[in-house]
PDB file of N, CA and C in Angstrom:
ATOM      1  N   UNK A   1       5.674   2.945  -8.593  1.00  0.00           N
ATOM      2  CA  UNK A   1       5.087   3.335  -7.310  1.00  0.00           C
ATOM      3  C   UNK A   1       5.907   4.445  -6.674  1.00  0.00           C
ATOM      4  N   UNK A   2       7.344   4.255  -6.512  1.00  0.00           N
ATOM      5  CA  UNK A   2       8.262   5.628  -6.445  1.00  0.00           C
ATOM      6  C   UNK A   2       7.804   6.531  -6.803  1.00  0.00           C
ATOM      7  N   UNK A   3       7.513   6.506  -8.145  1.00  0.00           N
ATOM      8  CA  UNK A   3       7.120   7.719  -8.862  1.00  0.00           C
ATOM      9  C   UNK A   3       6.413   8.609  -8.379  1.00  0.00           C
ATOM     10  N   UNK A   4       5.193   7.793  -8.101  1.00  0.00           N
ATOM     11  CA  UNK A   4       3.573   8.595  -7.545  1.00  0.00           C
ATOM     12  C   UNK A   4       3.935   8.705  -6.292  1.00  0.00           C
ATOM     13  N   UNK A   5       4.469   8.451  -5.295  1.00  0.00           N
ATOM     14  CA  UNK A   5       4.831   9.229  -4.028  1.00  0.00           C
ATOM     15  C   UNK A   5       6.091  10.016  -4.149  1.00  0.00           C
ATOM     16  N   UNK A   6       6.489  10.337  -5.507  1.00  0.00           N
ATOM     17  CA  UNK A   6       7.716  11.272  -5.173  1.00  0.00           C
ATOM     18  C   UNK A   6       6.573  12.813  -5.659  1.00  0.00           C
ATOM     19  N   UNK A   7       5.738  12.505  -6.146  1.00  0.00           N
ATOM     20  CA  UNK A   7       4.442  13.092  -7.163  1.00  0.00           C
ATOM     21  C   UNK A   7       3.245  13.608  -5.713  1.00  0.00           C
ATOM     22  N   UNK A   8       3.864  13.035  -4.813  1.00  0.00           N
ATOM     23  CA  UNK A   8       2.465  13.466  -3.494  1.00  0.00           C
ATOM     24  C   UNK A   8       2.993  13.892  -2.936  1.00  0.00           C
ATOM     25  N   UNK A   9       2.445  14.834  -1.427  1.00  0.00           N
ATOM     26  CA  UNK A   9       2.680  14.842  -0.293  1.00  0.00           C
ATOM     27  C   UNK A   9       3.112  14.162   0.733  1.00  0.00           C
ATOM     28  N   UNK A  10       4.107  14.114   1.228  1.00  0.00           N
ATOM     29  CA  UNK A  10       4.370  13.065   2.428  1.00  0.00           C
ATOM     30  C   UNK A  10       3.453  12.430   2.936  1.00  0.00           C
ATOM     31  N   UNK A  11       2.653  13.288   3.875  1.00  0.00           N
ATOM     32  CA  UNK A  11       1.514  12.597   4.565  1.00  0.00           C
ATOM     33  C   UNK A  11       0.543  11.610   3.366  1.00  0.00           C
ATOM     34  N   UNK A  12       0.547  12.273   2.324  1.00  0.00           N
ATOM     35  CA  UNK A  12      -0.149  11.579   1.744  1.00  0.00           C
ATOM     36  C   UNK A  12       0.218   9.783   0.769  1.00  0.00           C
ATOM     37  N   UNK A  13       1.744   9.912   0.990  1.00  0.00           N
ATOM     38  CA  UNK A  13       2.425   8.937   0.537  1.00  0.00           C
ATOM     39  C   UNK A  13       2.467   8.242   1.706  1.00  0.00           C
ATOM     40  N   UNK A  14       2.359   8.408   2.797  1.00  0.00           N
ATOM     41  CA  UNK A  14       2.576   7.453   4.200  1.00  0.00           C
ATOM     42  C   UNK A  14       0.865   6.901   4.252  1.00  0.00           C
ATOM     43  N   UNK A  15       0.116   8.063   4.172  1.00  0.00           N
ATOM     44  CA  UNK A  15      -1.404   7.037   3.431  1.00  0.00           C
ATOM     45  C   UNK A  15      -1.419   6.027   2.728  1.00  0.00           C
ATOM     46  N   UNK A  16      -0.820   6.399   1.644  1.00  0.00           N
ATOM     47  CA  UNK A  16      -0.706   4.846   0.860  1.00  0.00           C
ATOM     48  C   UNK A  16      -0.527   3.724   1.144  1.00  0.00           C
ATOM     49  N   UNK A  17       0.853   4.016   1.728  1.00  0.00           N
ATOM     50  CA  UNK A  17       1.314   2.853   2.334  1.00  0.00           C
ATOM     51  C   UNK A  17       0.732   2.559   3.098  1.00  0.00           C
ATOM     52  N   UNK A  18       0.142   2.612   4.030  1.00  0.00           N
ATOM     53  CA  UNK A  18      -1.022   2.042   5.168  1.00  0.00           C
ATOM     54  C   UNK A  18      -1.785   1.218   4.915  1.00  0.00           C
ATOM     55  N   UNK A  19      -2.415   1.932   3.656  1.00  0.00           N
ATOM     56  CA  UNK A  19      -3.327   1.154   2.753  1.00  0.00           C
ATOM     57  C   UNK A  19      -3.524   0.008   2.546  1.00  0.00           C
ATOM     58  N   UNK A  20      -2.360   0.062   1.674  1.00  0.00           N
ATOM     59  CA  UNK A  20      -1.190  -1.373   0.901  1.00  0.00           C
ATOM     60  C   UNK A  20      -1.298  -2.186   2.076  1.00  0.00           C
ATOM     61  N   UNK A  21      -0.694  -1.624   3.136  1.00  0.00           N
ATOM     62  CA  UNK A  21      -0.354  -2.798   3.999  1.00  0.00           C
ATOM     63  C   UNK A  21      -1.501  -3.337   4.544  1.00  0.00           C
ATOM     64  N   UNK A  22      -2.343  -2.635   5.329  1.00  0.00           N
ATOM     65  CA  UNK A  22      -3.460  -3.237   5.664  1.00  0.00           C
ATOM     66  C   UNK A  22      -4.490  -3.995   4.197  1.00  0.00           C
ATOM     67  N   UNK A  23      -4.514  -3.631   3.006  1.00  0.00           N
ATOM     68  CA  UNK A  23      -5.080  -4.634   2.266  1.00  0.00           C
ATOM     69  C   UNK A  23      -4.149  -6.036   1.940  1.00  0.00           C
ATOM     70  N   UNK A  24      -2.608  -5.800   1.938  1.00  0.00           N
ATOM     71  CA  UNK A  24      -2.029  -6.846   2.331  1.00  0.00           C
ATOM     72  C   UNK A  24      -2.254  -8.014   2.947  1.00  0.00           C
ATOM     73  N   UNK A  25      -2.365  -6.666   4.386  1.00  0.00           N
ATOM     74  CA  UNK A  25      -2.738  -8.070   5.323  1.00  0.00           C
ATOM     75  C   UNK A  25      -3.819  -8.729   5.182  1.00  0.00           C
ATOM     76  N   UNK A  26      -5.305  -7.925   4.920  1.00  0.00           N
ATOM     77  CA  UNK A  26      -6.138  -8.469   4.615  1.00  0.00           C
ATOM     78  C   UNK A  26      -6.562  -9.519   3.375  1.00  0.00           C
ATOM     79  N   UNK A  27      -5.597  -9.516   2.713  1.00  0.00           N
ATOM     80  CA  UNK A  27      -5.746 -10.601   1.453  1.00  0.00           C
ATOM     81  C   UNK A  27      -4.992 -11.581   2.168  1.00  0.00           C
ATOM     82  N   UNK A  28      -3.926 -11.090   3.545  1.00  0.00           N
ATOM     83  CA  UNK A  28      -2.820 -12.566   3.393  1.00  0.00           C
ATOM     84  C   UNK A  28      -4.311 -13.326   4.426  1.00  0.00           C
ATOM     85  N   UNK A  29      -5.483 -12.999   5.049  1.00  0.00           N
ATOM     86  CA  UNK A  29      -5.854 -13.156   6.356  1.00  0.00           C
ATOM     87  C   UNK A  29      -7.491 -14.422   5.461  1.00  0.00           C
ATOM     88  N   UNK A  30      -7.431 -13.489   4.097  1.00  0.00           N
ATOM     89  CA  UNK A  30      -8.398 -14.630   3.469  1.00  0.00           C
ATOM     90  C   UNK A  30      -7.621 -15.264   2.407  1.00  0.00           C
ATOM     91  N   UNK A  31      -6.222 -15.528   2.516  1.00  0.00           N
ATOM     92  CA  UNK A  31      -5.839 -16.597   2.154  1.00  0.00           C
ATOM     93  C   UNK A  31      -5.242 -16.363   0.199  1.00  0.00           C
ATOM     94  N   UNK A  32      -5.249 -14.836  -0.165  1.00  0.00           N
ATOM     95  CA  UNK A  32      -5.253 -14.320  -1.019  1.00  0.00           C
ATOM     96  C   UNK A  32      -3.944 -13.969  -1.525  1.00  0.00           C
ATOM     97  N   UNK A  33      -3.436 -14.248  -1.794  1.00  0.00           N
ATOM     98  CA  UNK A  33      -1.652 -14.029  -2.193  1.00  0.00           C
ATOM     99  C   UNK A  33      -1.413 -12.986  -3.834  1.00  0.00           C
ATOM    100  N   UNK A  34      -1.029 -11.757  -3.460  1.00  0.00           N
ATOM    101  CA  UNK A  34      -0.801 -11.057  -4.504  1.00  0.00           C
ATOM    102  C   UNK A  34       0.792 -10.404  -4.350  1.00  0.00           C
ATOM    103  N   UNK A  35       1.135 -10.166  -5.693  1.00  0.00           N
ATOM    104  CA  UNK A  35       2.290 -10.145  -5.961  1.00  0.00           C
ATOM    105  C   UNK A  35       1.961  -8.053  -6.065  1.00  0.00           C
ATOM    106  N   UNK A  36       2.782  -7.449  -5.258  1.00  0.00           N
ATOM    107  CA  UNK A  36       3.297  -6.215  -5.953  1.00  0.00           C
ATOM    108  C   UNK A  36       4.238  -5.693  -6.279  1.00  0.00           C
TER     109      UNK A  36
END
């Protein structure tokens, strides 16, 4: 995962992460537990 945001744009690596987190949360919110 390093990799591919050393491979992007800032802004576009702080996208990601947003992402992540909000599908995070949304798996922790239906009870969905994933490992990354």
């Amino acid at each position: 995962m390093s990799v591919l945001l050393k491979n992007v744009k800032p802004e576009k690596g702080w996208a990601l992460l947003r992402v992540n987190r909000l599908a995070g949360e949304l798996a922790g919110l239906m009870g969905v537990e994933e490992d990354s």
